[in-house]
Protein backbone atom coordinates (compact mmCIF):
# COMPACT_ATOMS: atom_id res chain seq x y z
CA UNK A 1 77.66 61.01 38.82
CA UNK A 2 74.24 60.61 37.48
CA UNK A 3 73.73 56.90 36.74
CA UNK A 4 70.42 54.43 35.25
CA UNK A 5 72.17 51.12 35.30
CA UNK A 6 75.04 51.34 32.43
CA UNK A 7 75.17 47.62 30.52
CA UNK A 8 73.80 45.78 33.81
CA UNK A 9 70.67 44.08 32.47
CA UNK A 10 67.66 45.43 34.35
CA UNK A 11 66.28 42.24 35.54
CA UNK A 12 69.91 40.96 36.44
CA UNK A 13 70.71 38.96 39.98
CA UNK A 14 72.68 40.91 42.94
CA UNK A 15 75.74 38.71 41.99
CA UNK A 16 75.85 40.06 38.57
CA UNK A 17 74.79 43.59 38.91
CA UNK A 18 77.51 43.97 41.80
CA UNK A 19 80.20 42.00 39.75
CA UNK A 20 79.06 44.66 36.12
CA UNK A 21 78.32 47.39 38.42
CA UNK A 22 79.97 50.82 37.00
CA UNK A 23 82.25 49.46 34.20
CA UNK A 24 82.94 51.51 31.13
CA UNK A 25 82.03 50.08 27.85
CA UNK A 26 84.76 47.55 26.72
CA UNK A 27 87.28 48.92 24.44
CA UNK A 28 89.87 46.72 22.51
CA UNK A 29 93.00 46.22 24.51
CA UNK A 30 91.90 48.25 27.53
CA UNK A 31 91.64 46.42 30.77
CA UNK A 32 87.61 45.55 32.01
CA UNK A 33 88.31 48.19 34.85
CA UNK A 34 90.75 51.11 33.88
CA UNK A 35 93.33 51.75 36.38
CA UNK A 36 93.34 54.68 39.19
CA UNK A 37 93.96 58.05 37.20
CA UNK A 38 96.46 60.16 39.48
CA UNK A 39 95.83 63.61 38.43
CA UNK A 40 95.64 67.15 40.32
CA UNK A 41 94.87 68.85 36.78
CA UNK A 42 94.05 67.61 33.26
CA UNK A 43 94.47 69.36 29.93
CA UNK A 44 92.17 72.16 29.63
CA UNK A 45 92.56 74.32 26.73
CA UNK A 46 89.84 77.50 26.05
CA UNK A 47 87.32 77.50 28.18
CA UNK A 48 86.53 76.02 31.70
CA UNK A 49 84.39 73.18 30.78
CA UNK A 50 84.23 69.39 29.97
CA UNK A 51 83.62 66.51 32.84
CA UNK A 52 87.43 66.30 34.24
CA UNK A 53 88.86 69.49 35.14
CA UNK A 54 90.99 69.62 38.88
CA UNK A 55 91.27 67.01 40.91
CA UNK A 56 89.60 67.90 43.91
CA UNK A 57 86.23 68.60 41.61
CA UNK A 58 86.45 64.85 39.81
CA UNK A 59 88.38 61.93 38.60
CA UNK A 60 87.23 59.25 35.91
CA UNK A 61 88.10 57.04 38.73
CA UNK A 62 85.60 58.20 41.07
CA UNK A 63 82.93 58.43 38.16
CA UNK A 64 83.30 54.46 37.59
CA UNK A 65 82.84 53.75 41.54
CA UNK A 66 80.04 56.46 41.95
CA UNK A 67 78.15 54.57 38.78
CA UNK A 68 78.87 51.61 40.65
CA UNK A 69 77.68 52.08 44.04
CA UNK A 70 74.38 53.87 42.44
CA UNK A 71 73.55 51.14 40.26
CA UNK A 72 73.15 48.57 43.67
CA UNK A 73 71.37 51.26 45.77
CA UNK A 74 68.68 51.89 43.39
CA UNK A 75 68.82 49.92 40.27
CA UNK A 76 67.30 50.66 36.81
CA UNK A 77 66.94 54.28 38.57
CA UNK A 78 68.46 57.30 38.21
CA UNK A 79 70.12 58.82 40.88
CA UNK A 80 73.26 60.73 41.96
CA UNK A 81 76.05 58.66 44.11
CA UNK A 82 79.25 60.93 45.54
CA UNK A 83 82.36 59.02 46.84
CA UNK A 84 84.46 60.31 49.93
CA UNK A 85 87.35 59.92 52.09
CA UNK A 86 85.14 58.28 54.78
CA UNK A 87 82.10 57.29 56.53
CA UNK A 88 82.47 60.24 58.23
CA UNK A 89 82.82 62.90 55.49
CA UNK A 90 79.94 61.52 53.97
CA UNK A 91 78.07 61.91 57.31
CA UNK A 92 78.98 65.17 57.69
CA UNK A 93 78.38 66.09 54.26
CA UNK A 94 74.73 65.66 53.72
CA UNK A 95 74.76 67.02 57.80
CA UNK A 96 76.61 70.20 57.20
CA UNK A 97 75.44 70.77 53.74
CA UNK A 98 71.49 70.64 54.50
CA UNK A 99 71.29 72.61 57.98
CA UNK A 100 72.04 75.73 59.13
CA UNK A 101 71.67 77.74 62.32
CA UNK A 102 68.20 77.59 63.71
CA UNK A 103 67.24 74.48 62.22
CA UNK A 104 66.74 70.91 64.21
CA UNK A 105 67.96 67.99 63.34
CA UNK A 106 66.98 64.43 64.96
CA UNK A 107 69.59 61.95 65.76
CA UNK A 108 69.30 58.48 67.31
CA UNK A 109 70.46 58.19 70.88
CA UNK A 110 71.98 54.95 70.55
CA UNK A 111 73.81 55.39 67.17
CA UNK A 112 77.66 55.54 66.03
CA UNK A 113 79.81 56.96 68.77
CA UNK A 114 81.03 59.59 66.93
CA UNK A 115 77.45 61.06 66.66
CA UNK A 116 77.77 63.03 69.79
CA UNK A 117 80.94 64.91 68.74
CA UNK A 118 78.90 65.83 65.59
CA UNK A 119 75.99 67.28 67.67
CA UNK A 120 78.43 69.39 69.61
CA UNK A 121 79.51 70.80 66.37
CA UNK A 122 76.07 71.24 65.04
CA UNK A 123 75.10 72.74 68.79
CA UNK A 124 78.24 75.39 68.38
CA UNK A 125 76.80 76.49 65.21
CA UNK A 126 73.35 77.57 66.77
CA UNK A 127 71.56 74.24 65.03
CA UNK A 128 68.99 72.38 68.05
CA UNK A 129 70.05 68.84 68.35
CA UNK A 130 67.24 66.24 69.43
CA UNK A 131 67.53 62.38 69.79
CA UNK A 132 65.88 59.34 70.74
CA UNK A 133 66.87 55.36 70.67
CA UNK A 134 66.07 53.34 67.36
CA UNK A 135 63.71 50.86 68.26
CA UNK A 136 60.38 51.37 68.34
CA UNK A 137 60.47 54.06 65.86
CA UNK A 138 60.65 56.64 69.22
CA UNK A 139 62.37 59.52 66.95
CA UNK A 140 58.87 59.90 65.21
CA UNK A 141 57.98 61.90 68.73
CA UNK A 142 60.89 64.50 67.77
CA UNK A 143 60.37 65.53 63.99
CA UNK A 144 57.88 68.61 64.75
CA UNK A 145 59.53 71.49 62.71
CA UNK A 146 62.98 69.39 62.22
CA UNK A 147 65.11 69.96 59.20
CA UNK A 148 66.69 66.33 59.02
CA UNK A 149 65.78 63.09 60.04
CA UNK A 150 68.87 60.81 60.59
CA UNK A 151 68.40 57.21 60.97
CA UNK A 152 70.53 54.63 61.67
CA UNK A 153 68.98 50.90 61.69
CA UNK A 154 69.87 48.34 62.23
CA UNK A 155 71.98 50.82 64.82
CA UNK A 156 75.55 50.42 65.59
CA UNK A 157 76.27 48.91 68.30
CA UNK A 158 72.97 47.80 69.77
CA UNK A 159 71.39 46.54 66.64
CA UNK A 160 67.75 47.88 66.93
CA UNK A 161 66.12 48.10 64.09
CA UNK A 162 63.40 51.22 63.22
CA UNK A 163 60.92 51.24 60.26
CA UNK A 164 62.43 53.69 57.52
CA UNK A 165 59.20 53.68 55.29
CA UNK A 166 57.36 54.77 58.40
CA UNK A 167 59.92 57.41 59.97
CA UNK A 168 60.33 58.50 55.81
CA UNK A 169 56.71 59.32 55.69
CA UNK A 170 56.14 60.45 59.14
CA UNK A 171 59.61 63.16 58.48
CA UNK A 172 58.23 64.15 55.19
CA UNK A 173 55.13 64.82 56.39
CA UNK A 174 56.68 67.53 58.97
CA UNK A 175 58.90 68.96 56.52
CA UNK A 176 61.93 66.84 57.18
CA UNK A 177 64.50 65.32 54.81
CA UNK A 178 65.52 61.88 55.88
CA UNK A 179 69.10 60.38 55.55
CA UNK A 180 69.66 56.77 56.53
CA UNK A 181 73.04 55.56 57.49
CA UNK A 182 73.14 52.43 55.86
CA UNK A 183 76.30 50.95 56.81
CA UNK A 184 75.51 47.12 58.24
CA UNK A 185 72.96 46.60 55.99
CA UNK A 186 74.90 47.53 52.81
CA UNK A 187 72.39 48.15 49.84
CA UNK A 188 72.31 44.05 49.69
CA UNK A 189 71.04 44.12 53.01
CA UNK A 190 68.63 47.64 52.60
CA UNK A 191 67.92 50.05 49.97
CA UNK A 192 66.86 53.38 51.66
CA UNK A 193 65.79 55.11 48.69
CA UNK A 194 63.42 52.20 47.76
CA UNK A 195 62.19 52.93 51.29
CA UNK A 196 61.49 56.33 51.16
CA UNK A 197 64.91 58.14 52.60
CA UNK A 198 66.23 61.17 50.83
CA UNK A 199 69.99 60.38 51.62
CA UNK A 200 71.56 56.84 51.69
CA UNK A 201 74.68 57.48 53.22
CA UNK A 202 77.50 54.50 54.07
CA UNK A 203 80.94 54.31 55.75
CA UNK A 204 82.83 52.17 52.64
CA UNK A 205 85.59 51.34 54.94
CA UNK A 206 82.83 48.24 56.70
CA UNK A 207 81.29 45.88 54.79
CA UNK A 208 80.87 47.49 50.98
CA UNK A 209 84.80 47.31 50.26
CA UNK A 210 84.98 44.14 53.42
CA UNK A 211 88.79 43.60 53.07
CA UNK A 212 89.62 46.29 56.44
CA UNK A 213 92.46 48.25 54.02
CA UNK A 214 90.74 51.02 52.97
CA UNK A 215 88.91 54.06 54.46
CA UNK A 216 86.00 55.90 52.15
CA UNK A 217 82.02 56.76 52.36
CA UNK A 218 79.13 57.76 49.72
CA UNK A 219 76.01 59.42 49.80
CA UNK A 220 73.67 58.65 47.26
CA UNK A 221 69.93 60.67 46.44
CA UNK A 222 67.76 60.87 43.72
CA UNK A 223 67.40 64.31 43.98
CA UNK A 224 69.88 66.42 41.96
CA UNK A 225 69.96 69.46 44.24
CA UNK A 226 70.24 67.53 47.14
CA UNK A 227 73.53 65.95 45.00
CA UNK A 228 74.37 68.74 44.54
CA UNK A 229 74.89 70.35 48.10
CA UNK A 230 76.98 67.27 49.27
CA UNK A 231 78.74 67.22 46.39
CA UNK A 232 79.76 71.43 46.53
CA UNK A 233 80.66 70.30 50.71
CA UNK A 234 83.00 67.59 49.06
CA UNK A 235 84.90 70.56 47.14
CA UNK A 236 84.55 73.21 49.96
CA UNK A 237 86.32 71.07 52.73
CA UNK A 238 88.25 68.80 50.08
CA UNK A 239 87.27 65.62 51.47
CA UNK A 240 87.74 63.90 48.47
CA UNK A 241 88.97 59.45 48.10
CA UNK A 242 92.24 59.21 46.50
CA UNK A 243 92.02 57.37 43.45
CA UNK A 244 93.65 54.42 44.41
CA UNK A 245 91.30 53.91 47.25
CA UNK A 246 88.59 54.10 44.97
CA UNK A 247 89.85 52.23 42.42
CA UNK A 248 90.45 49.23 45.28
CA UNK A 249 86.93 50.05 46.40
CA UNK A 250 85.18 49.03 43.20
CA UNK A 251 87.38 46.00 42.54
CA UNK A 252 85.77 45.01 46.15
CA UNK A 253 82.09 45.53 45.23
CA UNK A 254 82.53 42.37 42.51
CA UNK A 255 82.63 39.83 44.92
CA UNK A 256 79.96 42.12 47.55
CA UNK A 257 77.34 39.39 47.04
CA UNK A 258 79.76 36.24 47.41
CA UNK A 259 80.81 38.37 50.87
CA UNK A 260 77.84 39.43 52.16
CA UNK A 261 75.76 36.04 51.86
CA UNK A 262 78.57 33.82 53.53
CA UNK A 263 78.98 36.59 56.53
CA UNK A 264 75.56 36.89 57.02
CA UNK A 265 75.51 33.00 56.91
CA UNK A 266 77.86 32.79 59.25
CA UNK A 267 76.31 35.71 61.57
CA UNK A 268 73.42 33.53 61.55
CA UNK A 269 74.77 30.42 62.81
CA UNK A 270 76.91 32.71 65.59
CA UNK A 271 73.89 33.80 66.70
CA UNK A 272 71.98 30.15 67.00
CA UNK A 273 75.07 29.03 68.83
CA UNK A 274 75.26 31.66 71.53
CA UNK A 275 71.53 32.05 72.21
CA UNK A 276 72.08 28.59 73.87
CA UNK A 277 74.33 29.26 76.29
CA UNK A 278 73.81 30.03 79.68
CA UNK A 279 76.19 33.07 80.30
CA UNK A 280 75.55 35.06 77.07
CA UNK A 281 72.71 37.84 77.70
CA UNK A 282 71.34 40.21 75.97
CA UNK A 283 72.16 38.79 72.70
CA UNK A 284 71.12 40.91 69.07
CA UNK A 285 70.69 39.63 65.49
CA UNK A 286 67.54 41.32 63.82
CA UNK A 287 67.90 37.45 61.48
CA UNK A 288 66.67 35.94 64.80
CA UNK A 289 62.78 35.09 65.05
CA UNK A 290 63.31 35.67 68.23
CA UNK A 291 64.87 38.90 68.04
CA UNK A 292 62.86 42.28 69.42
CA UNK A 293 63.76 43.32 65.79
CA UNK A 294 62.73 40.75 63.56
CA UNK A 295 59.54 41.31 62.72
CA UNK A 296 60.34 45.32 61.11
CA UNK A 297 63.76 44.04 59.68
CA UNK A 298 61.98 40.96 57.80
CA UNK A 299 59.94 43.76 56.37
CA UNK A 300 62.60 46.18 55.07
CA UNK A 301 65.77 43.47 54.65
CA UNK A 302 66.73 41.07 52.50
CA UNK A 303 69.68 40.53 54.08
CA UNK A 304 70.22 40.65 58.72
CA UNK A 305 74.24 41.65 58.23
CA UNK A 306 76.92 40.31 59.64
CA UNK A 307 76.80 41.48 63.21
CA UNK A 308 76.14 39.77 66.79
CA UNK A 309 75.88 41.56 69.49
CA UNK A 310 75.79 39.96 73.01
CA UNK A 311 76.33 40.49 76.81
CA UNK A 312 79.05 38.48 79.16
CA UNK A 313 78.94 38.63 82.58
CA UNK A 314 81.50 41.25 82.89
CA UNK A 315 84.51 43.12 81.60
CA UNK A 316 87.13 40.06 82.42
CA UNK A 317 84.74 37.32 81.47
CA UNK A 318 84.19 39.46 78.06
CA UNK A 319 88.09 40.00 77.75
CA UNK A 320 89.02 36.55 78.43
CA UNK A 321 86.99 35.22 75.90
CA UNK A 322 88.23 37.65 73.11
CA UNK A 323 91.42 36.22 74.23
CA UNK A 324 90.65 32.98 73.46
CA UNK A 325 89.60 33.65 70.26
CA UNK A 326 92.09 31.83 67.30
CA UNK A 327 90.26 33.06 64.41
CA UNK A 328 87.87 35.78 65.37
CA UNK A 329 90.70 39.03 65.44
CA UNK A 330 90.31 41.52 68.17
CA UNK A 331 89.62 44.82 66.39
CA UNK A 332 87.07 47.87 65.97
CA UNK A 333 85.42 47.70 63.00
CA UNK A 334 83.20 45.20 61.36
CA UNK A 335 82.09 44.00 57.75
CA UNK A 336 85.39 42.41 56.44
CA UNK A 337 86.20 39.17 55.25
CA UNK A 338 88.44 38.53 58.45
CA UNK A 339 85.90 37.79 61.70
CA UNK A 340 86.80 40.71 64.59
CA UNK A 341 85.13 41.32 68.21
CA UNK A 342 85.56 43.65 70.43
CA UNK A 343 84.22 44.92 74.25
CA UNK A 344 82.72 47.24 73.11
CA UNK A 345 83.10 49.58 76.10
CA UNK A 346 86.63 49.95 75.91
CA UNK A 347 85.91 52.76 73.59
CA UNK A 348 84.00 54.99 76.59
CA UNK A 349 81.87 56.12 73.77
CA UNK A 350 78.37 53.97 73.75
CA UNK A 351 75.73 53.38 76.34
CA UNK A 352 76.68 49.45 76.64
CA UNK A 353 77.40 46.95 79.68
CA UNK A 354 81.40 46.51 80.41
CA UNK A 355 81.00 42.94 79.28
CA UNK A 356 79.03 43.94 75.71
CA UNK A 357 80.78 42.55 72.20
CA UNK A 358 79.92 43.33 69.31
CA UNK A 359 81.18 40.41 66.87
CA UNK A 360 81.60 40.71 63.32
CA UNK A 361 81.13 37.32 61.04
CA UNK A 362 83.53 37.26 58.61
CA UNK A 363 84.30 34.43 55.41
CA UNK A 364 85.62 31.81 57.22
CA UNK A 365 84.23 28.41 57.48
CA UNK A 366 80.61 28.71 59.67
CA UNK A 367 81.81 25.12 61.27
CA UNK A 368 85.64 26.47 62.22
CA UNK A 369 84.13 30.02 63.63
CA UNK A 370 81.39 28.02 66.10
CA UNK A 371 84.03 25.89 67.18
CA UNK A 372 86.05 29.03 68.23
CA UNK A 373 83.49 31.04 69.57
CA UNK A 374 83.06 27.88 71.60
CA UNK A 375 86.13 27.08 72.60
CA UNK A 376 87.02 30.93 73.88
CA UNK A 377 83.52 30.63 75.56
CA UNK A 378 84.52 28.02 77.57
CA UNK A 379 87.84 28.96 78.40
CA UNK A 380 86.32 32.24 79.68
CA UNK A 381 84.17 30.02 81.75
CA UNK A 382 86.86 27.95 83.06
């Protein structure tokens, strides 16, 4: 759905462009923001055209969420958003739908886990698959005669942070299309496009929706041929959000702002409060001056997310003190209101120490979520 900002002033704050974001115009006695539309078919008499015509092509639901999301990742511009069943089908999307066999594609080493069952996908279909870690920018070193640049910063679990105006230019200058997975920075956090990417591409499921009930992912470009490719993947595989999920989705993105600024608040203080203890290593939050990541993110973000990452000692210490945790839950994921940690390396999946967590601030009180993390700390001690 092509979008330029709908009513939502063009000066207006974060707060109220995410709270406007994507509604219709008002009509007497119709609710601010229509219900889901279930429909497989509509009405179509004569010929094949009109906006709304099978349901795996479009839905007036999706329209209002796709308006939505592309009015906070590039606002007062026009560009094209498309909703989907999940980070993943988004990923794969712009992936499948912009290489082919004999092309190269860079990934980052140290990104999402399920990254290295898409390369041997991408491998099986004769595409070359390079990658290299985050920080420092080292995938610049790999873009010679590459297809796609994807990027993933701050990166998921590790939280390094790489320079997307830099990598953007660098990729475009060899010929590459860049997609940014923009997941933990949310476009409150980042804006991709504004930065030079082709794709901005998010799993909904984290932070964007941040109540952990729903599972969906968008792509958004300024392009329209770029648009549409993912979009013509959407139909071919049918990887389309139901409507209710979408409907739930952009309900979520009014309070985005309210969400984002007390979990990154609270990420903050997390991450003061554990860079003073003794047995925490290793510890991550690009908000941190001191932070190996600081100085790019301050450049790019307005906003560090609502991750900490951090080392214990080992697997037990790091599983003791997730058991002591009262209000911090002990689940995968990250970005919703509820606080969650996890070891990390339980999964198998990412290059991390057996006592790495990755800790995900939620909306609770900042003074009831140190005492926690303090309390389980010391019980793990003890």
């Amino acid at each position: 759905m092509s979008t330029a900002d709908g009513g939502v002033p063009a000066d207006a704050g974060e707060g109220t462009r995410a709270v406007r974001a994507g509604l219709p115009e008002p009509v007497k006695y119709e609710p601010t923001l229509p219900g889901p539309v279930f429909a497989a078919h509509f009405h179509l008499p004569g010929e094949a055209t009109g906006p709304y015509t099978y349901g795996r092509d479009q839905n007036p639901t999706w329209t209002h969420l796709e308006r939505a999301i592309g009015e906070l990742e590039a606002p007062g511009e026009q560009v094209e958003t498309v909703s989907f069943a999940s980070g993943m089908a988004a990923i794969s999307a712009v992936v499948f739908s912009q290489l082919k066999a004999g092309d190269a594609v860079v990934l980052p080493a140290d990104g999402y886990q399920v990254l290295p069952l898409v390369r041997e996908r991408l491998e099986s279909y004769g595409i070359e698959v390079r990658t290299a870690p985050t920080g420092g920018d080292q995938q610049m070193a790999a873009l010679d005669g590459a297809r796609l640049l994807w990027i993933e910063t701050p990166s998921n679990p590790s939280l390094d942070v790489c320079d997307i105006r830099r990598l953007s230019d660098a990729a475009h200058a060899a010929g590459a299309l860049v997609a940014v997975d923009n997941t933990l920075a949310t476009p409150l956090g980042q804006r991709p496009l504004e930065l030079g990417a082709d794709f901005s591409v998010a799993s909904d499921t984290k932070g964007m929706t941040g109540h952990g009930d729903i599972l969906l992912g968008h792509v958004t470009c300024r392009d329209p041929r770029l648009a549409a490719g993912v979009r013509s993947w959407r139909k071919v595989v049918g990887a389309i959000p139901g409507p209710m999920e979408a409907w739930l989705a952009h309900r979520s993105l009014a309070t985005l702002q309210l969400r984002t600024d007390r979990q990154c608040a609270n990420a903050m203080a997390l991450a003061q409060t554990l860079s003073e203890r003794g047995e925490v290593s290793g510890l991550r939050y690009p908000g941190l001056p001191s932070d190996p990541a600081h100085k790019v993110a301050s450049q790019q973000m307005r906003r560090f997310g609502c991750v900490v990452s951090f080392v214990l000692p080992d697997r037990e210490h790091a599983e003791r003190f997730l058991g002591g945790l009262r209000l911090v839950d002990d689940a995968t994921s990250f970005g919703g209101v509820r606080s969650t940690a996890e070891r990390r390396g339980r999964w198998g999946g990412d290059a991390v120490p057996e006592g790495f967590v990755r800790l995900s601030a939620g909306a609770e009180d900042a003074e009831d979520l140190v005492a926690d993390v303090l309390r389980a700390l010391e019980k793990a001690a003890g």
